[in-house]
N, C-alpha and C. Protein backbone atom coordinates (compact mmCIF):
# COMPACT_ATOMS: atom_id res chain seq x y z
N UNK A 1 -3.87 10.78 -6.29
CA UNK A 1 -3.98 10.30 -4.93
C UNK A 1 -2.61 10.34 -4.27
N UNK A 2 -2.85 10.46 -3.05
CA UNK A 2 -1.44 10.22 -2.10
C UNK A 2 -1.42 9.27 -1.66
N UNK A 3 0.09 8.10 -1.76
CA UNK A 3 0.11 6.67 -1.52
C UNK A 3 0.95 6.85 -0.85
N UNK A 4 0.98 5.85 0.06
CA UNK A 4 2.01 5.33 0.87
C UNK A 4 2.67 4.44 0.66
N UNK A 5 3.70 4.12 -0.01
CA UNK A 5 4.47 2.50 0.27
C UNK A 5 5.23 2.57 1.92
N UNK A 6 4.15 1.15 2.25
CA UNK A 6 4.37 0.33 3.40
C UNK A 6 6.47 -0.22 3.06
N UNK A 7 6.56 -0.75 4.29
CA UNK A 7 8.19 -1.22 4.25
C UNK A 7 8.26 -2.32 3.08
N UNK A 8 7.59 -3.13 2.94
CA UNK A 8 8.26 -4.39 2.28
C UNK A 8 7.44 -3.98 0.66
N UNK A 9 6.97 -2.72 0.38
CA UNK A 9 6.83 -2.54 -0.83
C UNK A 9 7.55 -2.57 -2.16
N UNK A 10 7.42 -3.10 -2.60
CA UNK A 10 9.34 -2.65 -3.97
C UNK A 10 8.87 -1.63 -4.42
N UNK A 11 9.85 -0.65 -4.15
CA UNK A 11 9.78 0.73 -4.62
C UNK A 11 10.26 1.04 -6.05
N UNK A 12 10.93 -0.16 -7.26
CA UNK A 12 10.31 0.16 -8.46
C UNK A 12 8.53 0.20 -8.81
N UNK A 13 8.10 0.11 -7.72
CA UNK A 13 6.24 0.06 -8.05
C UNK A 13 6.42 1.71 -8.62
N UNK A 14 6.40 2.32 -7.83
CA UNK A 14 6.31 3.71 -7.73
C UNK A 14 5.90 4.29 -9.20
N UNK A 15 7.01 3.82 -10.29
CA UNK A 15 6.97 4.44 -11.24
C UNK A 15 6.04 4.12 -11.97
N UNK A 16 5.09 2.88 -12.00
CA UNK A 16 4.50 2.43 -12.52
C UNK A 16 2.66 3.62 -12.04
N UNK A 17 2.56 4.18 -11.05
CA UNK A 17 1.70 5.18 -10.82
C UNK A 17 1.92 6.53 -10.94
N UNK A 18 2.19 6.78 -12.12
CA UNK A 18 3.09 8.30 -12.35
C UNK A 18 2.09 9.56 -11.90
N UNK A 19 0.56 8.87 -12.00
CA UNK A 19 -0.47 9.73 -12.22
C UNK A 19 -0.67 10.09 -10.49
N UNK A 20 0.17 9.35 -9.61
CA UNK A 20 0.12 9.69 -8.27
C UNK A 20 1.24 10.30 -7.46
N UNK A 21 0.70 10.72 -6.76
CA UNK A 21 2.03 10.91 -5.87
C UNK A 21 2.29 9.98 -4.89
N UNK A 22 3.20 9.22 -4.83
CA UNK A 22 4.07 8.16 -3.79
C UNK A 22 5.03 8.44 -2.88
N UNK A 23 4.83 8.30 -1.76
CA UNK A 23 5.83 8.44 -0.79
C UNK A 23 6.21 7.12 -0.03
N UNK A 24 7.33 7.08 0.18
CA UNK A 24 7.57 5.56 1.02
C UNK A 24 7.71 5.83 2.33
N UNK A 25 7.40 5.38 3.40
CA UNK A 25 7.35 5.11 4.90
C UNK A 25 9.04 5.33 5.33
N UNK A 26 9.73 4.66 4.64
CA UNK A 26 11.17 5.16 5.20
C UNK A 26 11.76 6.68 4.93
N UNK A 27 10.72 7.62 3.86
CA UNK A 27 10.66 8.43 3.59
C UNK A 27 10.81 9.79 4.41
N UNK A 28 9.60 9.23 5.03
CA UNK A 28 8.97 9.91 6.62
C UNK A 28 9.76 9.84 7.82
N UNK A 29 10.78 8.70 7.80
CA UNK A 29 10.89 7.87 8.93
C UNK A 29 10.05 7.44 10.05
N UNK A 30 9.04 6.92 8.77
CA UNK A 30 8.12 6.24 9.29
C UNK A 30 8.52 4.39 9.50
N UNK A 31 9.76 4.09 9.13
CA UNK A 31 9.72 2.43 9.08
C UNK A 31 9.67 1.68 10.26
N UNK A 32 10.04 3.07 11.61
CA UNK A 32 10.25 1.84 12.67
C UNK A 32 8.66 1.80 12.83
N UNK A 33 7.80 2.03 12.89
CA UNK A 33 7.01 2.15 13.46
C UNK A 33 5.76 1.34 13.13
N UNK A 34 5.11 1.14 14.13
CA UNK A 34 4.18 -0.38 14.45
C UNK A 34 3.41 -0.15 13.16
N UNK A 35 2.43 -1.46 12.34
CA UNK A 35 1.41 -0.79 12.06
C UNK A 35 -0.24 0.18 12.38
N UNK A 36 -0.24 0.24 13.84
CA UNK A 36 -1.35 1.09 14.21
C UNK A 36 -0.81 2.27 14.55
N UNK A 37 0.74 2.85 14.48
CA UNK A 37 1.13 3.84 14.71
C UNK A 37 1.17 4.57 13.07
N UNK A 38 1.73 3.68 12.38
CA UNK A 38 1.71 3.68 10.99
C UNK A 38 0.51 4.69 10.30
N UNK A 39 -0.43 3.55 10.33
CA UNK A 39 -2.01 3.89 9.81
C UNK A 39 -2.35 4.93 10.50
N UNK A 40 -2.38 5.64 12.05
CA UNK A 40 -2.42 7.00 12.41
C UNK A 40 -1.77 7.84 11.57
N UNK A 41 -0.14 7.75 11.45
CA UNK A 41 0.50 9.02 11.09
C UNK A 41 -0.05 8.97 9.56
N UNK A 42 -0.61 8.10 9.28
CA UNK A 42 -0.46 7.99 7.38
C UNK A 42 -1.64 8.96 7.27
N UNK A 43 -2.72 8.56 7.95
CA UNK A 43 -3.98 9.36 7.92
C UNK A 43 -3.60 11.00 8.25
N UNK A 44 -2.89 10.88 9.36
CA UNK A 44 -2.92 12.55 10.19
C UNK A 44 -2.38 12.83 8.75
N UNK A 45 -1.65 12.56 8.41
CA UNK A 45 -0.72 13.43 6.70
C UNK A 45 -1.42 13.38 5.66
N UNK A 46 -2.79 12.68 5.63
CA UNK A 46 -3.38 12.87 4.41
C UNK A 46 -3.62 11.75 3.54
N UNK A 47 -2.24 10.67 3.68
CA UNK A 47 -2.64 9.91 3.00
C UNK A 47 -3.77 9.43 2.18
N UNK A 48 -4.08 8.96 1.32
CA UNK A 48 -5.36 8.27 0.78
C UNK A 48 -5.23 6.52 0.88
N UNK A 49 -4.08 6.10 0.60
CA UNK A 49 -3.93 4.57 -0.27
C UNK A 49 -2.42 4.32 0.77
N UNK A 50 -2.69 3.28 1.68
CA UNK A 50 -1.66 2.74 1.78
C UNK A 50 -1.22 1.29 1.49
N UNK A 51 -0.12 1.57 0.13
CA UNK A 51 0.11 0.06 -0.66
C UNK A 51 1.48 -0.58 0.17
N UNK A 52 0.95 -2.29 0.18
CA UNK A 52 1.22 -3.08 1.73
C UNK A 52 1.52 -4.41 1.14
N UNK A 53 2.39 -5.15 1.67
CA UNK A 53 2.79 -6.43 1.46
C UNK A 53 1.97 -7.51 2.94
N UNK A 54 1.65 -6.69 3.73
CA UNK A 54 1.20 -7.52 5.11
C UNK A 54 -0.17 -7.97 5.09
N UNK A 55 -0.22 -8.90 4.45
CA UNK A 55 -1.24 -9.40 4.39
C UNK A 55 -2.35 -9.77 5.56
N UNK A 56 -1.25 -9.85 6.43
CA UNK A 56 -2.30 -9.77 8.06
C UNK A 56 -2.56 -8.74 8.62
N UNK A 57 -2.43 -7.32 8.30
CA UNK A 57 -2.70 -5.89 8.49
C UNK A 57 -3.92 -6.19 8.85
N UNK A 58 -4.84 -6.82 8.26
CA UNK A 58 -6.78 -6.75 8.25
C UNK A 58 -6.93 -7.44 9.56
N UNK A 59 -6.42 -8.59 9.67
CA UNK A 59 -6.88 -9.53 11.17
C UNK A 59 -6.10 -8.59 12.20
N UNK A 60 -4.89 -7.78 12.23
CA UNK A 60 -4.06 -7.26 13.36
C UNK A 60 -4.97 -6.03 13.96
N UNK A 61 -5.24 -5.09 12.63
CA UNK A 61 -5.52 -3.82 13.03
C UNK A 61 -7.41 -3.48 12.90
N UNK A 62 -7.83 -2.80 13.34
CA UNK A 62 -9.44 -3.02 12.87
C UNK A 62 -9.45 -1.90 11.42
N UNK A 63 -9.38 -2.25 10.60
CA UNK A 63 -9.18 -1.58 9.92
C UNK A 63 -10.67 -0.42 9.02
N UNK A 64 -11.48 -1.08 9.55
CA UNK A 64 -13.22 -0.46 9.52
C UNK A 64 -12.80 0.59 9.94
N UNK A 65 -12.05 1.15 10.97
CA UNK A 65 -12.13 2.81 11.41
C UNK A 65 -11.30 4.14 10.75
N UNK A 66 -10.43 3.51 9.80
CA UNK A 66 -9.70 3.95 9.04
C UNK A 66 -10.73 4.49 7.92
N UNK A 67 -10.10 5.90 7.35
CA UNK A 67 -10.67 6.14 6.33
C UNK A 67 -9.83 5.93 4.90
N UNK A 68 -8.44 5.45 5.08
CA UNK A 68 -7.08 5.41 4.08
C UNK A 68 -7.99 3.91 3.48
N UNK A 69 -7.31 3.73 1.96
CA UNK A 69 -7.57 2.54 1.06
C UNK A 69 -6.16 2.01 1.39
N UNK A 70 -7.00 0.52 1.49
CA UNK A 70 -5.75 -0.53 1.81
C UNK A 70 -5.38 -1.27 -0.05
N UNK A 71 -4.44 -1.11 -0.40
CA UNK A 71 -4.12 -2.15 -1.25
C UNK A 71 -2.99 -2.88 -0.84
N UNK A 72 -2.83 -4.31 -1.01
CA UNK A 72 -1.98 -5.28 -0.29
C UNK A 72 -1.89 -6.01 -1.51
N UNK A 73 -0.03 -6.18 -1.57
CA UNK A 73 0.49 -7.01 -3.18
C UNK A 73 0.78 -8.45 -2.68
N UNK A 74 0.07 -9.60 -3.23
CA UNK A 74 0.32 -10.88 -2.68
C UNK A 74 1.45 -11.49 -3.29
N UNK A 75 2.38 -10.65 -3.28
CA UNK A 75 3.80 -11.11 -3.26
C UNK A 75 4.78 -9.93 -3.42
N UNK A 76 5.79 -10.00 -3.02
CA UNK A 76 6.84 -8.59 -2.03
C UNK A 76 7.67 -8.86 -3.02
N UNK A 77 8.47 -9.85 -3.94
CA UNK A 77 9.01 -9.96 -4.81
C UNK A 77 9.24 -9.18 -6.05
N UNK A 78 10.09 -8.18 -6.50
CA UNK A 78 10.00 -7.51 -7.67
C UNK A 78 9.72 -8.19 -8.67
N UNK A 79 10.93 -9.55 -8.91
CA UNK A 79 10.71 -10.07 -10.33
C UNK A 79 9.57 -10.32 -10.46
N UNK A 80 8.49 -10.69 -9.51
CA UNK A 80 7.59 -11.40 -9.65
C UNK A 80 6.29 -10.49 -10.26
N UNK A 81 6.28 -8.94 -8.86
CA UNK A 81 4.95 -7.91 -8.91
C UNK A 81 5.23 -7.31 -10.26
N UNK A 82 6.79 -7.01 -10.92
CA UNK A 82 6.41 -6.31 -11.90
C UNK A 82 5.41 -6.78 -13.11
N UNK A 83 5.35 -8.27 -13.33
CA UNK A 83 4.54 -8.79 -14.49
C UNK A 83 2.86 -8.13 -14.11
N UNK A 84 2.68 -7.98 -12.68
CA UNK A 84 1.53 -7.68 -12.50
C UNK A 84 1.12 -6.33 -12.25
N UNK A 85 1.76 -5.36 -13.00
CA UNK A 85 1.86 -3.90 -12.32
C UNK A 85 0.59 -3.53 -12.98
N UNK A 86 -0.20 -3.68 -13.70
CA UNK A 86 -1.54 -3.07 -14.65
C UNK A 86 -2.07 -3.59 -13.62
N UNK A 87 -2.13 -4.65 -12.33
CA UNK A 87 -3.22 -5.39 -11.77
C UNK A 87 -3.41 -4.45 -10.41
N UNK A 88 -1.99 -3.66 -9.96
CA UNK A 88 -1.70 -2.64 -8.96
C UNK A 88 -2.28 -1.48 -9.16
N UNK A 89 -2.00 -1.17 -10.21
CA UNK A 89 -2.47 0.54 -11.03
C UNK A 89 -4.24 0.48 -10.95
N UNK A 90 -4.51 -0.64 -11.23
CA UNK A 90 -6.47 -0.70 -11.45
C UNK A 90 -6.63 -0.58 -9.92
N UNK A 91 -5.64 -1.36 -9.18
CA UNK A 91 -6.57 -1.35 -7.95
C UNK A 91 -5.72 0.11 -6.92
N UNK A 92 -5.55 0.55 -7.31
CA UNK A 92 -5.14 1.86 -6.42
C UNK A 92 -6.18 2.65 -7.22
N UNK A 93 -6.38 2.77 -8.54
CA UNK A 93 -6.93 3.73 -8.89
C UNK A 93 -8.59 3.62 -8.52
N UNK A 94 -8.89 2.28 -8.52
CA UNK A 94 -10.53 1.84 -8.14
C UNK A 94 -10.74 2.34 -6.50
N UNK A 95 -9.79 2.32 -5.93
CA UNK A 95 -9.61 2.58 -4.28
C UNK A 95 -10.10 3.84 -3.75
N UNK A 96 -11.13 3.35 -3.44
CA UNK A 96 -11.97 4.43 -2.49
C UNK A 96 -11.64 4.73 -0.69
N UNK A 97 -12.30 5.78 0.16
CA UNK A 97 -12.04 5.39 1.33
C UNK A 97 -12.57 4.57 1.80
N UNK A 98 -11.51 3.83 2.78
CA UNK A 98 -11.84 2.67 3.56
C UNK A 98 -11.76 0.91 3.14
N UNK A 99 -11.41 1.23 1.37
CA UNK A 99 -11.60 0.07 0.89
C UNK A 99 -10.55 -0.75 1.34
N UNK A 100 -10.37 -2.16 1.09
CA UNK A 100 -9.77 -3.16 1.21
C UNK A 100 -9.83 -3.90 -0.28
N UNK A 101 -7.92 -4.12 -0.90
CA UNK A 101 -8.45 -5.30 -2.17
C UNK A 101 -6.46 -5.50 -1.97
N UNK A 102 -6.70 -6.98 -2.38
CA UNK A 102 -5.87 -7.63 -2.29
C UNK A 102 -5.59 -8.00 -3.38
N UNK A 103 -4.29 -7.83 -4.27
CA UNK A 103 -3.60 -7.68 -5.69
C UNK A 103 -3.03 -9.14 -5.90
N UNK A 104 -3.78 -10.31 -6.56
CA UNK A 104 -2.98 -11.54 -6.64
C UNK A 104 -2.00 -11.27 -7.62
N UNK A 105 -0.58 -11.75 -7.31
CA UNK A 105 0.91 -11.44 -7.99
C UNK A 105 0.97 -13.36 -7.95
N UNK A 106 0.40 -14.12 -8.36
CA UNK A 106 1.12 -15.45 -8.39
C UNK A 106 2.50 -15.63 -8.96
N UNK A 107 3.46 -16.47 -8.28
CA UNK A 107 4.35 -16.99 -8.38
C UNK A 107 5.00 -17.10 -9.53
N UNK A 108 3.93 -17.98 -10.76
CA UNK A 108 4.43 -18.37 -11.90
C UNK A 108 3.62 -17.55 -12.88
């Protein structure tokens, strides 16, 4: 699949999906840009999966019209997402179009 890491993604994720190809948004010079400008250019390029720390992406944008898979890490923190990287990998790889799933990374 082709992923996107959103801005506040930790880009040690990356390595943890070897079986994909990852590109990051600052990549593109895509970072200034809104998220409904975002989710256009991600789609026009193909994208499949764009992985997201913004947890309010769903209430901001309508995201039903999109055909890209949303995965969103409930916490932006490295020390924290790496304990949960098997919980990232299932859900990018389960990610169909259009889906929505939200990756709990708790705290402790």
């Amino acid at each position: 699949m082709l992923i996107l890491f959103d801005n506040g993604t930790p880009a040690p994720r990356r390595y943890a999906l070897k079986s994909h190809i990852v590109v990051e948004a600052i990549e593109r010079g895509w970072d200034r840009l809104v998220n409904g400008e975002l989710l256009e250019a991600a789609e026009a390029a193909g994208f499949e999966v764009l992985l997201t720390t913004d947890k309010n992406m769903r209430y901001q944008q309508g995201l039903a019209r999109y055909k890209i898979a949303f995965v969103v890490l409930g916490n932006s923190q490295w020390p924290v997402v790496r304990r949960y990287v098997e919980r990232v990998v299932a859900a990018v790889d389960a990610a169909t179009p259009g889906s929505y799933t939200e990756v709990d990374s708790p705290f402790r």
